[in-house]
Each structure stands twice: as structure tokens, then as C-alpha cells.
C-alpha atoms as a PDB file:
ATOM      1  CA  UNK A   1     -54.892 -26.446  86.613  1.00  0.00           C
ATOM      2  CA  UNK A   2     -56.163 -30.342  86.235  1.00  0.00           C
ATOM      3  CA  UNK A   3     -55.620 -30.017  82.387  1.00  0.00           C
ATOM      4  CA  UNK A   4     -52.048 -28.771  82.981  1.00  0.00           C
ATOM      5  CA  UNK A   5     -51.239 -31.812  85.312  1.00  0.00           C
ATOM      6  CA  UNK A   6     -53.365 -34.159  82.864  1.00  0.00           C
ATOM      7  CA  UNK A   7     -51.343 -33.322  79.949  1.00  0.00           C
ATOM      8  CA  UNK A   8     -47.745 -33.149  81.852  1.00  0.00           C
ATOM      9  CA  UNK A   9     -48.981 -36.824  82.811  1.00  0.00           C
ATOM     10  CA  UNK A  10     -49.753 -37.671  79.176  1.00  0.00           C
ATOM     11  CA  UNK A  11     -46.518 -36.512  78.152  1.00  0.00           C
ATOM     12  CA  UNK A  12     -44.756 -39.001  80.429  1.00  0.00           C
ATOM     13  CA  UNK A  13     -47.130 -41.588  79.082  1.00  0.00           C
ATOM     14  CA  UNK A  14     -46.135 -40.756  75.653  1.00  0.00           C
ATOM     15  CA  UNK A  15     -42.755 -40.533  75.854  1.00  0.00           C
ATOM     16  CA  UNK A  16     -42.223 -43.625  78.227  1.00  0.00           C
ATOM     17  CA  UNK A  17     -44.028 -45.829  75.095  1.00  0.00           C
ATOM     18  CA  UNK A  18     -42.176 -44.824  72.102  1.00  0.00           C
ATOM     19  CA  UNK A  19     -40.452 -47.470  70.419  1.00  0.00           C
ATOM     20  CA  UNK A  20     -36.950 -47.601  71.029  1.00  0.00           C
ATOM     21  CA  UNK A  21     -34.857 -50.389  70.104  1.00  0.00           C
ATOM     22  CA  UNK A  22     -33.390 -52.400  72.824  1.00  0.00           C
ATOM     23  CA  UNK A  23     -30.221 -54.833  72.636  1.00  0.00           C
ATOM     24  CA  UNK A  24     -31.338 -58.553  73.168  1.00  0.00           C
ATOM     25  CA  UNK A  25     -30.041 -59.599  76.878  1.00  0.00           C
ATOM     26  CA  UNK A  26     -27.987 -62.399  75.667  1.00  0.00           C
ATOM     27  CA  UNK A  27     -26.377 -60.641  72.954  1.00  0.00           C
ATOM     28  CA  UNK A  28     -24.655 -58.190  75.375  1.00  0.00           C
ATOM     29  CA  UNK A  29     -20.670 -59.160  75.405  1.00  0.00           C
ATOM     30  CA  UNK A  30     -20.830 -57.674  78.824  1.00  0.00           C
ATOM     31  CA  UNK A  31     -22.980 -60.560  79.729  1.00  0.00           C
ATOM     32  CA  UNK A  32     -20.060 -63.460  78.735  1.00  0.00           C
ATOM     33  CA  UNK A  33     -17.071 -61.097  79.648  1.00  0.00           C
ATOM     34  CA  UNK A  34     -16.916 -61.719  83.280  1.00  0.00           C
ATOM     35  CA  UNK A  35     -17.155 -65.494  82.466  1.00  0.00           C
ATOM     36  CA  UNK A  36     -13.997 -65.339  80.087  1.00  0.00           C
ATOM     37  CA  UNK A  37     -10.987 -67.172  81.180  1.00  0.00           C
ATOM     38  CA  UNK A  38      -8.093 -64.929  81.685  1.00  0.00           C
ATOM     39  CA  UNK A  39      -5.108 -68.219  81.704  1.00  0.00           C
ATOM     40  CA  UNK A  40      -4.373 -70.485  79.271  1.00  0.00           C
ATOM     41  CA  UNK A  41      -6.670 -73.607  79.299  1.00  0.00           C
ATOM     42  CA  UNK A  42      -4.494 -76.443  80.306  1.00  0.00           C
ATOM     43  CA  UNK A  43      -4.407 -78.901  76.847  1.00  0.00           C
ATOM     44  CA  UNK A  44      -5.049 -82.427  79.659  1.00  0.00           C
ATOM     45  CA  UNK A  45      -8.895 -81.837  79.319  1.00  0.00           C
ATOM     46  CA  UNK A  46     -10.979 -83.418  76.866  1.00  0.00           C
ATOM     47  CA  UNK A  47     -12.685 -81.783  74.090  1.00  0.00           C
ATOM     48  CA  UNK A  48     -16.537 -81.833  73.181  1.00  0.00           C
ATOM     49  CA  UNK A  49     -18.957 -80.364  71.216  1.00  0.00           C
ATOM     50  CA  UNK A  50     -22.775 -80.730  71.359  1.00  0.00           C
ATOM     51  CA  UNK A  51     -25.671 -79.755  68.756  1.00  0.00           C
ATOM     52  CA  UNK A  52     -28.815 -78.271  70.139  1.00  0.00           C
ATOM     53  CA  UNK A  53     -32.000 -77.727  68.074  1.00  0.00           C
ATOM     54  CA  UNK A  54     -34.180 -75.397  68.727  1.00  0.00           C
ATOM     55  CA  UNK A  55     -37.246 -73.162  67.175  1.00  0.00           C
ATOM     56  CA  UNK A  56     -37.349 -69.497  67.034  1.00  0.00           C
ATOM     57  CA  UNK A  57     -41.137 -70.311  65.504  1.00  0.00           C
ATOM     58  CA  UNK A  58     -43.035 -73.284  64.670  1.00  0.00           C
ATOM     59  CA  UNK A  59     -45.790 -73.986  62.060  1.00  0.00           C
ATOM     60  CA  UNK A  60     -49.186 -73.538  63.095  1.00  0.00           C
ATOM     61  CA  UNK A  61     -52.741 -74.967  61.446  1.00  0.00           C
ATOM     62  CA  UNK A  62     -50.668 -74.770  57.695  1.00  0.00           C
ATOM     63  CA  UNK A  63     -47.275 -74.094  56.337  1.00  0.00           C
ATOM     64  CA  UNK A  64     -48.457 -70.539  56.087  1.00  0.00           C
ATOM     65  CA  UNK A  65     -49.038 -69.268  59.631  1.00  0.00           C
ATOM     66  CA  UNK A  66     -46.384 -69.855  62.408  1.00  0.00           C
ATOM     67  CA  UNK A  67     -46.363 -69.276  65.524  1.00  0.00           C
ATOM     68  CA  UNK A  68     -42.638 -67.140  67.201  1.00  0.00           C
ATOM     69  CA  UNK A  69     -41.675 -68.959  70.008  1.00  0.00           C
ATOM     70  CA  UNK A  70     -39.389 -67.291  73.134  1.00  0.00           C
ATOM     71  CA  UNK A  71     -36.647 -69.875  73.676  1.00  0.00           C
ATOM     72  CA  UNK A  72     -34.129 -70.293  77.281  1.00  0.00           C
ATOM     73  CA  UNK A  73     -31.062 -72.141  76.184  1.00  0.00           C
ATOM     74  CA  UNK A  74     -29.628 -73.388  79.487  1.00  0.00           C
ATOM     75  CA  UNK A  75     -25.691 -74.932  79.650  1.00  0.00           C
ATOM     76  CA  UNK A  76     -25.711 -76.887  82.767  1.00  0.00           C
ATOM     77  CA  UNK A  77     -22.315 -78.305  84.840  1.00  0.00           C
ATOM     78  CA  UNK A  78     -23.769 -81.125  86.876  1.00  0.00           C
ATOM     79  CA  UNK A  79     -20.546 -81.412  87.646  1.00  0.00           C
ATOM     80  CA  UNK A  80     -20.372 -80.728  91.926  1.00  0.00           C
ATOM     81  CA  UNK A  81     -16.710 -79.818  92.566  1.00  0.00           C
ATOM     82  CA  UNK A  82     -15.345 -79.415  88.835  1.00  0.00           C
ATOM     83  CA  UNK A  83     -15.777 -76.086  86.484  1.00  0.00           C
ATOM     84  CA  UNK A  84     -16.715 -76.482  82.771  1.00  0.00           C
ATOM     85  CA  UNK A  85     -15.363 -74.431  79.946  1.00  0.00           C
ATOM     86  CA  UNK A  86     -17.471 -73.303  76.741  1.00  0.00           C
ATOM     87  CA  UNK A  87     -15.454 -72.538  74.148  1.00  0.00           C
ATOM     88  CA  UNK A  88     -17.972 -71.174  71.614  1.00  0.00           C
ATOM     89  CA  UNK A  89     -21.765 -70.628  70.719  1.00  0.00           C
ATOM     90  CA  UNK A  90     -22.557 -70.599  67.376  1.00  0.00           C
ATOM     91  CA  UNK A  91     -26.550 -69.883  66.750  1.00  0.00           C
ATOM     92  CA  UNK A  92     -27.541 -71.117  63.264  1.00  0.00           C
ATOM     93  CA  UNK A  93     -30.722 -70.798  61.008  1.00  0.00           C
ATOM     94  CA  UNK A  94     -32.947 -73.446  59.281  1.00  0.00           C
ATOM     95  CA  UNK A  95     -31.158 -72.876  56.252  1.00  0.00           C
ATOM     96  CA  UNK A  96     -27.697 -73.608  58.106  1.00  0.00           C
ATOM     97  CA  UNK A  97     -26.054 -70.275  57.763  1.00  0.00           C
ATOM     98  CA  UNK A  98     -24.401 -69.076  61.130  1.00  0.00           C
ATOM     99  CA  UNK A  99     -26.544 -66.149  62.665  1.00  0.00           C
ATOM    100  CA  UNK A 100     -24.426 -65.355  65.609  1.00  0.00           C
ATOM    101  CA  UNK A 101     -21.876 -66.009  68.072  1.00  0.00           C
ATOM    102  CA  UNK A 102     -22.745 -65.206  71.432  1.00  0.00           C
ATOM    103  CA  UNK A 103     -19.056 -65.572  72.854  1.00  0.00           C
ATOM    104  CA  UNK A 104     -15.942 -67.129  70.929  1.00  0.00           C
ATOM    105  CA  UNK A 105     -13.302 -66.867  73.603  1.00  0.00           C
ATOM    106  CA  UNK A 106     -13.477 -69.821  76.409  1.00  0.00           C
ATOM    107  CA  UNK A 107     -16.039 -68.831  79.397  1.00  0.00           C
ATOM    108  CA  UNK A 108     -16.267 -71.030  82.386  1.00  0.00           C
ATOM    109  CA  UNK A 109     -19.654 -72.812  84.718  1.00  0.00           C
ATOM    110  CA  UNK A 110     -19.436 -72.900  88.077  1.00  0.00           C
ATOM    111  CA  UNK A 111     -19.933 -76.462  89.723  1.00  0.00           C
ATOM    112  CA  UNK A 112     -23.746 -77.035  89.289  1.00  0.00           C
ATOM    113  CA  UNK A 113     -24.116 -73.665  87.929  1.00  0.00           C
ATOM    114  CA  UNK A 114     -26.375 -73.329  85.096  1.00  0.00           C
ATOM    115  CA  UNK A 115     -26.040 -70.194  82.587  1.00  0.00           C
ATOM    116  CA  UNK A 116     -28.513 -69.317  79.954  1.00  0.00           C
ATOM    117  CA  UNK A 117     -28.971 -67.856  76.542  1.00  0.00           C
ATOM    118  CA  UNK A 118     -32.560 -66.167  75.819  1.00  0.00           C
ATOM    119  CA  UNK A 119     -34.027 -65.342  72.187  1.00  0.00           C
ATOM    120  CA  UNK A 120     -36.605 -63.032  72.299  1.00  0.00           C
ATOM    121  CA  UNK A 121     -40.215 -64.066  70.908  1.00  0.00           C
ATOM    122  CA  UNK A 122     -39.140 -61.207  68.649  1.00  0.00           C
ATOM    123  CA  UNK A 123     -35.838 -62.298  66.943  1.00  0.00           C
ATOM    124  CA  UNK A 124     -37.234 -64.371  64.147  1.00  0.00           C
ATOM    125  CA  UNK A 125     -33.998 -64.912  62.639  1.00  0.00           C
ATOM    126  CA  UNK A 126     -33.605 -68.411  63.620  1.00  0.00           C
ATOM    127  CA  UNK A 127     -36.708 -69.988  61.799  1.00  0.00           C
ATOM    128  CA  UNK A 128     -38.574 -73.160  62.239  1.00  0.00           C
ATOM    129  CA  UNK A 129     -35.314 -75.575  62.402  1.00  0.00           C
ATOM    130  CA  UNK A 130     -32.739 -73.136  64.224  1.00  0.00           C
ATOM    131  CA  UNK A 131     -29.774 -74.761  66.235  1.00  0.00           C
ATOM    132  CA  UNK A 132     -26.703 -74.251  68.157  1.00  0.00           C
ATOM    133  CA  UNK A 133     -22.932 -76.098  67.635  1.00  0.00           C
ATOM    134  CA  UNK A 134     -21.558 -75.462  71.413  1.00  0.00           C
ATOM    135  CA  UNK A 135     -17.717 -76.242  71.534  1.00  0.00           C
ATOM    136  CA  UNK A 136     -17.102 -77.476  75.605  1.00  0.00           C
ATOM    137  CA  UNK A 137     -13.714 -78.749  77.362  1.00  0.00           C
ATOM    138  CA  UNK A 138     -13.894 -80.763  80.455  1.00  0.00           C
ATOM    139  CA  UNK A 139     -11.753 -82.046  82.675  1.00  0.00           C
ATOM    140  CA  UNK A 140     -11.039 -85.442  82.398  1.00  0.00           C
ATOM    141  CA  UNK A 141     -13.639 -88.235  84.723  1.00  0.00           C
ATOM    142  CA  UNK A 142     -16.153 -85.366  84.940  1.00  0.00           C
ATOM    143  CA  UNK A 143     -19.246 -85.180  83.572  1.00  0.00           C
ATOM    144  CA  UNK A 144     -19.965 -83.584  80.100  1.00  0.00           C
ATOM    145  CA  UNK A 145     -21.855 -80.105  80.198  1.00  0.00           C
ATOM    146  CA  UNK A 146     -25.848 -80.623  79.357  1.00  0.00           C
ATOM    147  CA  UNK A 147     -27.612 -78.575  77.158  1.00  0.00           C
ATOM    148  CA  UNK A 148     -31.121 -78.042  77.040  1.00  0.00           C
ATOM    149  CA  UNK A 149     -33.700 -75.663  75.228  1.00  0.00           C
ATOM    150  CA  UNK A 150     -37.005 -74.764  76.576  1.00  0.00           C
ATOM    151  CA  UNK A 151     -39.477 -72.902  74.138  1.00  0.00           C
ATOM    152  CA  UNK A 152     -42.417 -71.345  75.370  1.00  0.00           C
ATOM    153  CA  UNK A 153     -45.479 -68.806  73.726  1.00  0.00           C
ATOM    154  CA  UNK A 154     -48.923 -67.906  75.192  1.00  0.00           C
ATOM    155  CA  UNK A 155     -51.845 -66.402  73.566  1.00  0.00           C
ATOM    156  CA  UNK A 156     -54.655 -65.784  76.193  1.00  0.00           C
ATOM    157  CA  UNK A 157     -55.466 -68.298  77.491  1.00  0.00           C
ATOM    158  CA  UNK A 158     -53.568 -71.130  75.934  1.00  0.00           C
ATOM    159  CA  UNK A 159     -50.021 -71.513  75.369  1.00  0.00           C
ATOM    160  CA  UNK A 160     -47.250 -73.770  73.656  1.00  0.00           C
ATOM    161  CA  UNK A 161     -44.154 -74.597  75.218  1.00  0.00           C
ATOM    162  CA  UNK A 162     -41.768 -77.432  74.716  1.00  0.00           C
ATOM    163  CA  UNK A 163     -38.117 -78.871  75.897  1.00  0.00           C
ATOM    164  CA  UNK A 164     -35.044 -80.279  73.442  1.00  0.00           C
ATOM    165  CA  UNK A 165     -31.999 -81.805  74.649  1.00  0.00           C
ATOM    166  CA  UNK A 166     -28.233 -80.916  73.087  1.00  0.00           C
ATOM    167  CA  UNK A 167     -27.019 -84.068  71.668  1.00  0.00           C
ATOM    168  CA  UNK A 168     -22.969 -84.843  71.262  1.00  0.00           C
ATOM    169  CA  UNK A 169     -21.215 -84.883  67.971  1.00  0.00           C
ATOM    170  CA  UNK A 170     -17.973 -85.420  66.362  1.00  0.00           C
END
């Protein structure tokens, strides 16, 4: 009788490990839909957009071995009574070439909200010189959304982890 409940138990075991492919949290339009704005975006606000680097992996001992790095992109409002609006989020790789757009239709931040973007240790796609173009509208004598990065990896004992800032361009 032991053996039967020892192998119904393995079977649970076995079955609750197989690889199955999961859909990367951020990824999920679910995630951005309840964010979208449903009116028209009045045209009195100004208009911004701000580059972020970040890396998906980073070289390690030699251009040979790297290293995959899990990144947290946070958009902040420090804004305390005003919403932000993002109007796009365009994920590049090293080489330049758009990887993905995590929303494309305007989403709004809460005052002093903060909202966040995570790539998986796992999603190598972005390289060692990955970045983001965010598109932003504010309203006018507000402060400008902040972007920041944090990238983080651990291997027993020790760990790498680092912070980049989103910097405004024309």
C-alpha cells in the first residue's frame, strides 16, 4: 500500500516539473489594458520621450562568457496630484532592431505611482547593450516621468546587480 501512495506522489512530482512554457509577466496585454486611456488625450500637454539602457546580460571574465541579468524597468510619476501618460514602449536590442512593444496605445500613472516592466533572467533577446525609447505626455508645470532600470543576478553566494537612469531625447 506505501508503494501505491509513493508512486501516486511521484506522479504529482513529475507532472508538476515538466517544462511548460510560460508567458513573460510583462508581456501580457492584460497587464497594460486596464491602464489604457479610453478619451482622447487633450493636445495642451507637452510631449517627451526618454531613452533607457539597459542589459539583458553583461560580459563576464572575457568577451566569451556573459553573465544574463533579470532587469525591473520602473516608470515613476513623482508627480503628487497630476497623472502621467505613456504613450509607447519600444524594447530594442544591442544591434538596434526593435524587439518588442509592450503597449502602443497611451496608458496612464497614478500620482506617485510607479509601474514596472520585468525581463526575465531568461529572455536573452536584448543582449549586452539593450534599451528602451519610452514616448510620455505630461501636463504642462509638472514634472517629467523618471525612468529607471535595476539589473540584478546571483550565483550562490555572490551576486551582481546594478541601476541606470532613462535620459531625455529629442
Amino acid at each position: 500500500m506505501k508503494y501505491v501512495f509513493a508512486l501516486i506522489a511521484f506522479g504529482f512530482i513529475a507532472v508538476s516539473c515538466e517544462d511548460s512554457p510560460r508567458q513573460l509577466s510583462s508581456t501580457d496585454p492584460i497587464n497594460w489594458e486596464k491602464r489604457r486611456i479610453k478619451a482622447p488625450i487633450s493636445d495642451t500637454l507637452d510631449v517627451g520621450h526618454t531613452f533607457l539602457s539597459i542589459y539583458s546580460s553583461v560580459y563576464m571574465r572575457n568577451d566569451q562568457e556573459q553573465s544574463d541579468l533579470t532587469v525591473t524597468v520602473s516608470l515613476h510619476n513623482p508627480n503628487r496630484d497630476e497623472e502621467v501618460f505613456i504613450d509607447k514602449a519600444v524594447y530594442y536590442n544591442t544591434q538596434g532592431d526593435p524587439i518588442r512593444t509592450y503597449f502602443d496605445q497611451t496608458i496612464f500613472i497614478k500620482p506617485m505611482e510607479t509601474v514596472q516592466i520585468v525581463i526575465d533572467g531568461i529572455d536573452k533577446e536584448g543582449g549586452t547593450g539593450a534599451n528602451f525609447i519610452f514616448d510620455w505626455m505630461k501636463k504642462r508645470n509638472t514634472n517629467e516621468p523618471l525612468f529607471e532600470a535595476v539589473m540584478i543576478n546571483t550565483y550562490g553566494s555572490q551576486g551582481i546587480s546594478f541601476v541606470t537612469e532613462g535620459k531625455r531625447i529629442k
